[in-house]
PDB file of N, CA and C in Angstrom:
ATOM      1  N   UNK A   1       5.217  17.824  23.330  1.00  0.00           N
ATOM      2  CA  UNK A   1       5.825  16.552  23.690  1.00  0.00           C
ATOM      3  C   UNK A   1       6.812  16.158  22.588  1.00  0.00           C
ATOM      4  N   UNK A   2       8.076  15.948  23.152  1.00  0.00           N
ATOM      5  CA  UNK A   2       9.238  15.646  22.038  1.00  0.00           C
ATOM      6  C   UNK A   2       9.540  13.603  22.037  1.00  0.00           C
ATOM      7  N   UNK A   3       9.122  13.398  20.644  1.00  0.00           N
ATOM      8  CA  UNK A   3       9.155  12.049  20.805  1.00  0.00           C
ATOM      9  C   UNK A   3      10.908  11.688  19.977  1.00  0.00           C
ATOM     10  N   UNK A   4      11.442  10.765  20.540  1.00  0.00           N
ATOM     11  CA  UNK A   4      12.942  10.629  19.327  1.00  0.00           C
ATOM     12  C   UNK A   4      12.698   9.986  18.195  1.00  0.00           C
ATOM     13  N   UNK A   5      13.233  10.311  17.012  1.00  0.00           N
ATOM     14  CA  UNK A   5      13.520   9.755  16.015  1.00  0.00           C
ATOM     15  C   UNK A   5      13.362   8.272  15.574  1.00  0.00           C
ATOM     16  N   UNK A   6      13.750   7.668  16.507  1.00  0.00           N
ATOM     17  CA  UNK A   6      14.122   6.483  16.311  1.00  0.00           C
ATOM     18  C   UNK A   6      12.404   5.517  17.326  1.00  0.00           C
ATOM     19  N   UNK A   7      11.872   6.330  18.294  1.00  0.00           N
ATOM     20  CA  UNK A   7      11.089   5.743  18.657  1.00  0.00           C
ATOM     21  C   UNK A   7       9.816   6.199  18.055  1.00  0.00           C
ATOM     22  N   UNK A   8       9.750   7.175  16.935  1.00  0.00           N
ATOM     23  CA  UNK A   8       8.946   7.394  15.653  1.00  0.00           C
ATOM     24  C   UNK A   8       8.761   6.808  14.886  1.00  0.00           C
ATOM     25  N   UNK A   9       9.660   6.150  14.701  1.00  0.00           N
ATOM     26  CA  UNK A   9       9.967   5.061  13.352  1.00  0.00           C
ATOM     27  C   UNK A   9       9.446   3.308  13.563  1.00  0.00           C
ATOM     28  N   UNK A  10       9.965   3.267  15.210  1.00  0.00           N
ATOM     29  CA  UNK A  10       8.921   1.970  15.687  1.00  0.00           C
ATOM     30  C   UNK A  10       7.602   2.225  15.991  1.00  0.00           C
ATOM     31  N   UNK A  11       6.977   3.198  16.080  1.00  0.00           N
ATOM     32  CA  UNK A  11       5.965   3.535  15.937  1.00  0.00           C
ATOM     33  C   UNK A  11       5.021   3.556  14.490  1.00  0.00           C
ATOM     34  N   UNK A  12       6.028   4.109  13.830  1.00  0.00           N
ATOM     35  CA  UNK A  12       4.450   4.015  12.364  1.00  0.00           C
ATOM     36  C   UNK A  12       5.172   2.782  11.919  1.00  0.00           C
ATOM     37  N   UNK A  13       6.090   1.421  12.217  1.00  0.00           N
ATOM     38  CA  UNK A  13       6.170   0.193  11.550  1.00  0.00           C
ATOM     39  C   UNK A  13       5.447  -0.440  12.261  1.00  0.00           C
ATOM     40  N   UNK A  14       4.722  -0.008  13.467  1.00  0.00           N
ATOM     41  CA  UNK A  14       3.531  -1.080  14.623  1.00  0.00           C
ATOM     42  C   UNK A  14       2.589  -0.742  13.717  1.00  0.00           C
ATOM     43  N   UNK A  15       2.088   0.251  12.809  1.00  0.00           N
ATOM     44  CA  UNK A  15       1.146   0.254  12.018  1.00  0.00           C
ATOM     45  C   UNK A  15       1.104  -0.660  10.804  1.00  0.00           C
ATOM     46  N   UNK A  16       1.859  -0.317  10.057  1.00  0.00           N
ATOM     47  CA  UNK A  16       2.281  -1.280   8.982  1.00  0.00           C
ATOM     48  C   UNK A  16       2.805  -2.857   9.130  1.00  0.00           C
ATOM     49  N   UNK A  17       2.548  -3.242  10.794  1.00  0.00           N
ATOM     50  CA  UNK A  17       2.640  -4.778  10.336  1.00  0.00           C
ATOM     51  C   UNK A  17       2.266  -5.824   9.729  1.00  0.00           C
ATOM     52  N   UNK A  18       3.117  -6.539   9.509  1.00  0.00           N
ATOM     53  CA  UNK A  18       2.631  -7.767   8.466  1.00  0.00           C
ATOM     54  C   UNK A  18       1.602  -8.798   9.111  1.00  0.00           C
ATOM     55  N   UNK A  19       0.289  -9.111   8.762  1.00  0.00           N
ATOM     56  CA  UNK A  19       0.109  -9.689   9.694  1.00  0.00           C
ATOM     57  C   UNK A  19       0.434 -11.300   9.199  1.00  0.00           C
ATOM     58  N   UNK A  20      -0.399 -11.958  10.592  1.00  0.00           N
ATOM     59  CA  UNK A  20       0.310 -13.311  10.600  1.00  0.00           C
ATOM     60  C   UNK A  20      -0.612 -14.252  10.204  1.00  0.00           C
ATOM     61  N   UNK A  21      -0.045 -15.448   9.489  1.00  0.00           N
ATOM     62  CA  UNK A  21      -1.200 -16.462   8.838  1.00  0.00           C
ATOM     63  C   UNK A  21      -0.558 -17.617   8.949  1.00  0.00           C
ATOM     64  N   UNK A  22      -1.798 -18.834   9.172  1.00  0.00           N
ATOM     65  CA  UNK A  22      -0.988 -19.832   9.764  1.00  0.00           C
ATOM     66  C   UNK A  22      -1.052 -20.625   8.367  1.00  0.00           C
ATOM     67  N   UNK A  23       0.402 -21.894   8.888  1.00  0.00           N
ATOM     68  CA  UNK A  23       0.915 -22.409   7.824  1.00  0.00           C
ATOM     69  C   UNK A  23      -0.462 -22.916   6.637  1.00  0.00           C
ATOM     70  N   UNK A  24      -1.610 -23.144   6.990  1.00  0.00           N
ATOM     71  CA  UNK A  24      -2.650 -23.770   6.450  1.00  0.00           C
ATOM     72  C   UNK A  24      -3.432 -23.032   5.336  1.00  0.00           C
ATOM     73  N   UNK A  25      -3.620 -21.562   5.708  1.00  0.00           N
ATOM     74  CA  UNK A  25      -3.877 -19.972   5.364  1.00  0.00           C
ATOM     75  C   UNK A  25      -2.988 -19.543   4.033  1.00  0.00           C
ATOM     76  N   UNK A  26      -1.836 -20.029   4.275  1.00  0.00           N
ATOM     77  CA  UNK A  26      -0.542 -19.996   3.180  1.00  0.00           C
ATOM     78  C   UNK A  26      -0.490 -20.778   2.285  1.00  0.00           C
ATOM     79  N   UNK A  27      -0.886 -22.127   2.749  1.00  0.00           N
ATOM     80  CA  UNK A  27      -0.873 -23.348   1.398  1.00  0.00           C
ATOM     81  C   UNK A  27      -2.402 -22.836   1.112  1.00  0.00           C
ATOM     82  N   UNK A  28      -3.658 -22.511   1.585  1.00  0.00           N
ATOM     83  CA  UNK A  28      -4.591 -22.343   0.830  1.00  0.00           C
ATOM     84  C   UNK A  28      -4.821 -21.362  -0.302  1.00  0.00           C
ATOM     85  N   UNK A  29      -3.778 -19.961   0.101  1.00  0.00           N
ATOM     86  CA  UNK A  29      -3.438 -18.903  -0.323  1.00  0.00           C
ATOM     87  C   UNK A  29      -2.465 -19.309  -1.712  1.00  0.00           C
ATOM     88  N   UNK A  30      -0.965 -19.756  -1.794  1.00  0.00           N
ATOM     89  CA  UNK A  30      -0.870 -20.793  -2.578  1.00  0.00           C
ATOM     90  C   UNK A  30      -1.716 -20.627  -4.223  1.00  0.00           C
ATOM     91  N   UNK A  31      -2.480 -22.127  -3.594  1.00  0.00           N
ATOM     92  CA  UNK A  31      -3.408 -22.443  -4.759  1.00  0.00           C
ATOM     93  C   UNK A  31      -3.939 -21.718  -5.119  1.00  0.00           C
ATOM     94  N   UNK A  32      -4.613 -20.467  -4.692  1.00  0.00           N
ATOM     95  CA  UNK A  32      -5.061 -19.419  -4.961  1.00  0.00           C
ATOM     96  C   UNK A  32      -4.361 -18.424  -6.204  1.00  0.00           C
ATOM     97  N   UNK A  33      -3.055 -18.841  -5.388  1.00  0.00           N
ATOM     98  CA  UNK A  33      -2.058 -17.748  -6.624  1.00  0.00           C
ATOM     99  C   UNK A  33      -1.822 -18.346  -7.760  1.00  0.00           C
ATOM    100  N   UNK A  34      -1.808 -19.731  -8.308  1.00  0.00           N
ATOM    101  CA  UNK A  34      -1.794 -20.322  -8.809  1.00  0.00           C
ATOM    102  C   UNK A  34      -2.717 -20.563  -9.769  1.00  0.00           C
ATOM    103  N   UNK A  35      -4.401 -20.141  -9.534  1.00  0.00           N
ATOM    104  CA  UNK A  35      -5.077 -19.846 -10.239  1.00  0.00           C
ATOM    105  C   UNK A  35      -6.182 -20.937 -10.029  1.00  0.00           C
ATOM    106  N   UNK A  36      -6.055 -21.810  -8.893  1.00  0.00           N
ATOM    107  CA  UNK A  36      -7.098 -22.447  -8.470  1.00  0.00           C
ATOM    108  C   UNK A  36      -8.460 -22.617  -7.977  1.00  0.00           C
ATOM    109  N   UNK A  37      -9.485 -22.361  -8.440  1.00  0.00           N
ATOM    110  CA  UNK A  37     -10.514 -22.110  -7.667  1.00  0.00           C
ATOM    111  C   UNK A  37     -10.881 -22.635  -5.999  1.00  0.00           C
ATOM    112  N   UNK A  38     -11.661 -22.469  -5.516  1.00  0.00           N
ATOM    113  CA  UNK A  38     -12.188 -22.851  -4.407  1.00  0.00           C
ATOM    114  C   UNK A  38     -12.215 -24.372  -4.208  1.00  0.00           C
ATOM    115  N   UNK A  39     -13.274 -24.743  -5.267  1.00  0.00           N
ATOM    116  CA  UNK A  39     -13.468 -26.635  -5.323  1.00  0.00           C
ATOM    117  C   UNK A  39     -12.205 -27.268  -5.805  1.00  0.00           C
ATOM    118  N   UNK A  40     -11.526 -26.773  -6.594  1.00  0.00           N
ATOM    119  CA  UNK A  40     -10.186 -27.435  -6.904  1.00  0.00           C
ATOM    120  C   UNK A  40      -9.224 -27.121  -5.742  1.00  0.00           C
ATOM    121  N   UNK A  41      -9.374 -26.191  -4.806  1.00  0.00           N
ATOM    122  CA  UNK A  41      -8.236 -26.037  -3.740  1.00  0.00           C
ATOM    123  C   UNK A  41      -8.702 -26.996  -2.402  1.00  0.00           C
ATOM    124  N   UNK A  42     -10.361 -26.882  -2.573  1.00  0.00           N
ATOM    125  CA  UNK A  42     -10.488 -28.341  -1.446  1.00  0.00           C
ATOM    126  C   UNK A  42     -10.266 -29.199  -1.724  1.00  0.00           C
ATOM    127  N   UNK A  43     -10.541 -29.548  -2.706  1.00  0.00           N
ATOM    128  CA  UNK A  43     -10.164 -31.078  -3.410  1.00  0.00           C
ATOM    129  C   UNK A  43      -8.609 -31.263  -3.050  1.00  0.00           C
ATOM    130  N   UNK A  44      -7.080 -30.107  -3.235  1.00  0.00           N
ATOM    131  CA  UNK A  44      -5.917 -30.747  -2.916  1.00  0.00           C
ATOM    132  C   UNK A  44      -5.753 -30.384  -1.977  1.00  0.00           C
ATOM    133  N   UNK A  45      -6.172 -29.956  -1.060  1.00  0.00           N
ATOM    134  CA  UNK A  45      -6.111 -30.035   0.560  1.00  0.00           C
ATOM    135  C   UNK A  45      -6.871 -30.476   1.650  1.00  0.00           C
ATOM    136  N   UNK A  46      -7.744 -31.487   0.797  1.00  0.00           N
ATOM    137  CA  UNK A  46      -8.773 -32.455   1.745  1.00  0.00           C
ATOM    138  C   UNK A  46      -9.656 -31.570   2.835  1.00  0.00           C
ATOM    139  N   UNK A  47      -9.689 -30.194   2.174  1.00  0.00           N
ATOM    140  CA  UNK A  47     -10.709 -29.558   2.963  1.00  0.00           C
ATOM    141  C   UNK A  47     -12.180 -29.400   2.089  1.00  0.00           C
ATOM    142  N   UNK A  48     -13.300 -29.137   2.986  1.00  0.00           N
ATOM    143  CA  UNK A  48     -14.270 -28.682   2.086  1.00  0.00           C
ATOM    144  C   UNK A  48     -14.079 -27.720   1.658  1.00  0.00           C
ATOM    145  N   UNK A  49     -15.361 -27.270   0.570  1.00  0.00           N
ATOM    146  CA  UNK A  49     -15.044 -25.689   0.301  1.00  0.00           C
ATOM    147  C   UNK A  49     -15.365 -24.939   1.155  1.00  0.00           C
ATOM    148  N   UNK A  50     -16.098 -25.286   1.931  1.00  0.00           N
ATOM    149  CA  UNK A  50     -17.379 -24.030   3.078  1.00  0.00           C
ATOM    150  C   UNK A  50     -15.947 -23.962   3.609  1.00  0.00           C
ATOM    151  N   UNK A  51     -14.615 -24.988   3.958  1.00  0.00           N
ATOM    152  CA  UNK A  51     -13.621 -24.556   5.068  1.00  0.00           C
ATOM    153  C   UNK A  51     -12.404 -23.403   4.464  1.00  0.00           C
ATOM    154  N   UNK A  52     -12.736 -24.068   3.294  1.00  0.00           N
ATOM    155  CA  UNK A  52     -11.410 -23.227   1.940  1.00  0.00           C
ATOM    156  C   UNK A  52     -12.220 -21.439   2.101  1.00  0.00           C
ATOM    157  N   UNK A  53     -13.138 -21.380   1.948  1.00  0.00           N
ATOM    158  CA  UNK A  53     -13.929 -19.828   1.931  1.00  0.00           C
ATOM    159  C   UNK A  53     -13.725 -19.509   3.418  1.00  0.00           C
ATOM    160  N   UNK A  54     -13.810 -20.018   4.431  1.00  0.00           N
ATOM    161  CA  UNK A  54     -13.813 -19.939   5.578  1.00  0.00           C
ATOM    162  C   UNK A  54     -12.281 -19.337   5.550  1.00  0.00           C
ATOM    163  N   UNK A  55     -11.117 -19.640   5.401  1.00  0.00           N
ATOM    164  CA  UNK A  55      -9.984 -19.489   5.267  1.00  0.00           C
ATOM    165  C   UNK A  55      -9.797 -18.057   4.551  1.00  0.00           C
ATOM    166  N   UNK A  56     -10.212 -18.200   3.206  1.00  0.00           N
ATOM    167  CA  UNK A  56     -10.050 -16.868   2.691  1.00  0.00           C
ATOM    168  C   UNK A  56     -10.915 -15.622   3.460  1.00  0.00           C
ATOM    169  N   UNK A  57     -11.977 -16.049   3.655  1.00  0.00           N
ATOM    170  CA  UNK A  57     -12.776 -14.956   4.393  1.00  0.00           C
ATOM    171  C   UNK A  57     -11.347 -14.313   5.938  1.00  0.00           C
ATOM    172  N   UNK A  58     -11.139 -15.449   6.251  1.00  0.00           N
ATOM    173  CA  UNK A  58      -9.961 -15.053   7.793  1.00  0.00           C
ATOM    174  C   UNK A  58      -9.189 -14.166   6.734  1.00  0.00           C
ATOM    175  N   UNK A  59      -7.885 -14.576   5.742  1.00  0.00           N
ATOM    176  CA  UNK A  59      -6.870 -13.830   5.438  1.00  0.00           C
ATOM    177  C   UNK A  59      -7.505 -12.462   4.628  1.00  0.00           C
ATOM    178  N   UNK A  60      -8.246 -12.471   4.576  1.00  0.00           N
ATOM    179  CA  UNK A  60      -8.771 -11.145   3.581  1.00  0.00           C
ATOM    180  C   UNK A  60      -9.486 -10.247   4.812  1.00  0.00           C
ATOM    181  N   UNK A  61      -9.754 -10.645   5.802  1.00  0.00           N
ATOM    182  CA  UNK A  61      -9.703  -9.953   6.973  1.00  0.00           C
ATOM    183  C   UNK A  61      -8.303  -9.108   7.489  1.00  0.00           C
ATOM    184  N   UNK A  62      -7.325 -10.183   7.728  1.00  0.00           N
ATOM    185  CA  UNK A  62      -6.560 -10.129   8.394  1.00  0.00           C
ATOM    186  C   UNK A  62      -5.571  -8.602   7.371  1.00  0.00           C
ATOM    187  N   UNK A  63      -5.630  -9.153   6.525  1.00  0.00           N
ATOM    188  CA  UNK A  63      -4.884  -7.978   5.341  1.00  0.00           C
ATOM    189  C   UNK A  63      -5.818  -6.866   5.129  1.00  0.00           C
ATOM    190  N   UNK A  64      -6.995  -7.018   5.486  1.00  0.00           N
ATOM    191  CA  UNK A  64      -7.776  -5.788   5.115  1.00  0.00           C
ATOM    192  C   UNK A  64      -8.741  -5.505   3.424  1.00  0.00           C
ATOM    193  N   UNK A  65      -8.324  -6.964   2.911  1.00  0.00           N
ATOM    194  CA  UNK A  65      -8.672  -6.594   1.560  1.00  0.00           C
ATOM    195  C   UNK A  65     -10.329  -7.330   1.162  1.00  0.00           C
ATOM    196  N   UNK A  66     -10.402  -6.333  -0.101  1.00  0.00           N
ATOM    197  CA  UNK A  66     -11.961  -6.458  -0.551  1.00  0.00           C
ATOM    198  C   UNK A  66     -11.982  -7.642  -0.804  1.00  0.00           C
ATOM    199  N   UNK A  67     -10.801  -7.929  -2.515  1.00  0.00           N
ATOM    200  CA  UNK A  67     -10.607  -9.103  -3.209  1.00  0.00           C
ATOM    201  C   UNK A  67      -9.739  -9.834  -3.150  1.00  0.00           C
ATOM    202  N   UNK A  68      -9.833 -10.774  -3.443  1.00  0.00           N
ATOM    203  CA  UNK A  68      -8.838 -12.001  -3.941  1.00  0.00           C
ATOM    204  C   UNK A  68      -7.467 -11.369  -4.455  1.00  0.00           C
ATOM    205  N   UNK A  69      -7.823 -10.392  -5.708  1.00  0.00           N
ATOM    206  CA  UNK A  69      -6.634  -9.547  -6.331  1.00  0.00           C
ATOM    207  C   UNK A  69      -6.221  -8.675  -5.388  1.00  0.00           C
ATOM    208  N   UNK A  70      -6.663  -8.742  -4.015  1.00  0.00           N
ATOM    209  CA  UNK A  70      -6.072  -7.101  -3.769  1.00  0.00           C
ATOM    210  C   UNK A  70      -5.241  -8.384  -2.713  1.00  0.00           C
ATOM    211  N   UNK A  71      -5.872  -9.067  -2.208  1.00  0.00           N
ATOM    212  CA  UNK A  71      -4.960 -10.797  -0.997  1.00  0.00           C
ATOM    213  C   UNK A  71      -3.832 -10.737  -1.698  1.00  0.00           C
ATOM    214  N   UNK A  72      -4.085 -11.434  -3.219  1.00  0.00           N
ATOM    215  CA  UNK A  72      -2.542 -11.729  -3.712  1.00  0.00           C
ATOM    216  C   UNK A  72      -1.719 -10.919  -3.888  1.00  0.00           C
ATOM    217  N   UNK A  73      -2.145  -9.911  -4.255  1.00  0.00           N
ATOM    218  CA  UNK A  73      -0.981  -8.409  -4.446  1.00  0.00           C
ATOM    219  C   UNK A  73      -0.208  -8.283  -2.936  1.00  0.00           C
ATOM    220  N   UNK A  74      -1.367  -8.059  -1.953  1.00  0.00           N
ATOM    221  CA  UNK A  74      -0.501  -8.081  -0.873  1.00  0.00           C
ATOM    222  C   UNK A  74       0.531  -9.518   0.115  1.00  0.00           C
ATOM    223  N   UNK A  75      -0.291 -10.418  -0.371  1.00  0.00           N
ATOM    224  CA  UNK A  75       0.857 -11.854   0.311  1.00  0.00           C
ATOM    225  C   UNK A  75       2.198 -11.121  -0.492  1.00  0.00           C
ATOM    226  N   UNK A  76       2.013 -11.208  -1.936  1.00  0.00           N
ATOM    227  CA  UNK A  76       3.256 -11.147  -2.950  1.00  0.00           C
ATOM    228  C   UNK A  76       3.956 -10.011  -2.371  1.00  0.00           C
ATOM    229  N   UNK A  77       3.637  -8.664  -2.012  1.00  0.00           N
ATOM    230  CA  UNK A  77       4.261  -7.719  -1.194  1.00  0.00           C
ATOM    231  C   UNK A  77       5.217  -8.217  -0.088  1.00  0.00           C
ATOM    232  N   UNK A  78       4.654  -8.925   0.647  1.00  0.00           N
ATOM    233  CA  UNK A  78       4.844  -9.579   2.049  1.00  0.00           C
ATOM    234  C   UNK A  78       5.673 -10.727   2.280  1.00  0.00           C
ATOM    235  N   UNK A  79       6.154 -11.026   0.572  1.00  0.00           N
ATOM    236  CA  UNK A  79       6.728 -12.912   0.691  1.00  0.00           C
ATOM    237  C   UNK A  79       6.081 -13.617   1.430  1.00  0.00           C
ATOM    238  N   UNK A  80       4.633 -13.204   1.259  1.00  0.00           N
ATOM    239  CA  UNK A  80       4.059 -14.798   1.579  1.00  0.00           C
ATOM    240  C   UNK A  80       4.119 -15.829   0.831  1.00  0.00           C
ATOM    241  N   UNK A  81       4.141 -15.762  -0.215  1.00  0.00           N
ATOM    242  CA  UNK A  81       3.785 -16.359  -1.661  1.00  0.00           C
ATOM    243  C   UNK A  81       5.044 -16.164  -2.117  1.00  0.00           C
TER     244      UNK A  81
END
């Protein structure tokens, strides 16, 4: 089976997509890069913490990563951050 060039290339970038995080995910992410803990990032975003962990638990899904360091390396990859 002969696939073209060009429909190879949209093919392994459907792999490598960026995924998507909502605006809330980003400001929590943010404080994060910044060097904020958990209780200090609910505290400036009027969330609890159980919701702030709740959040990171989603984007560290969504990217695939173990840690925190491996989240920020990749937002910073991604211009999330």
């Amino acid at each position: 089976m002969y696939i073209c060039g060009e429909f190879e290339r949209i093919l392994s970038t459907l792999d490598k997509k960026v995924k998507t995080f909502t605006p809330r995910e980003i400001e929590v992410l943010q404080y994060f890069s910044e060097g904020y803990s958990v209780a200090e990032t609910a505290s400036k975003t009027f969330l609890s913490p159980h919701t702030v962990v709740a959040h990171r638990r989603k984007m560290m899904a969504k990217a695939e990563c173990q840690t925190i360091g491996q989240m920020l390396k990749y937002a910073r990859e991604h211009n999330l951050i």
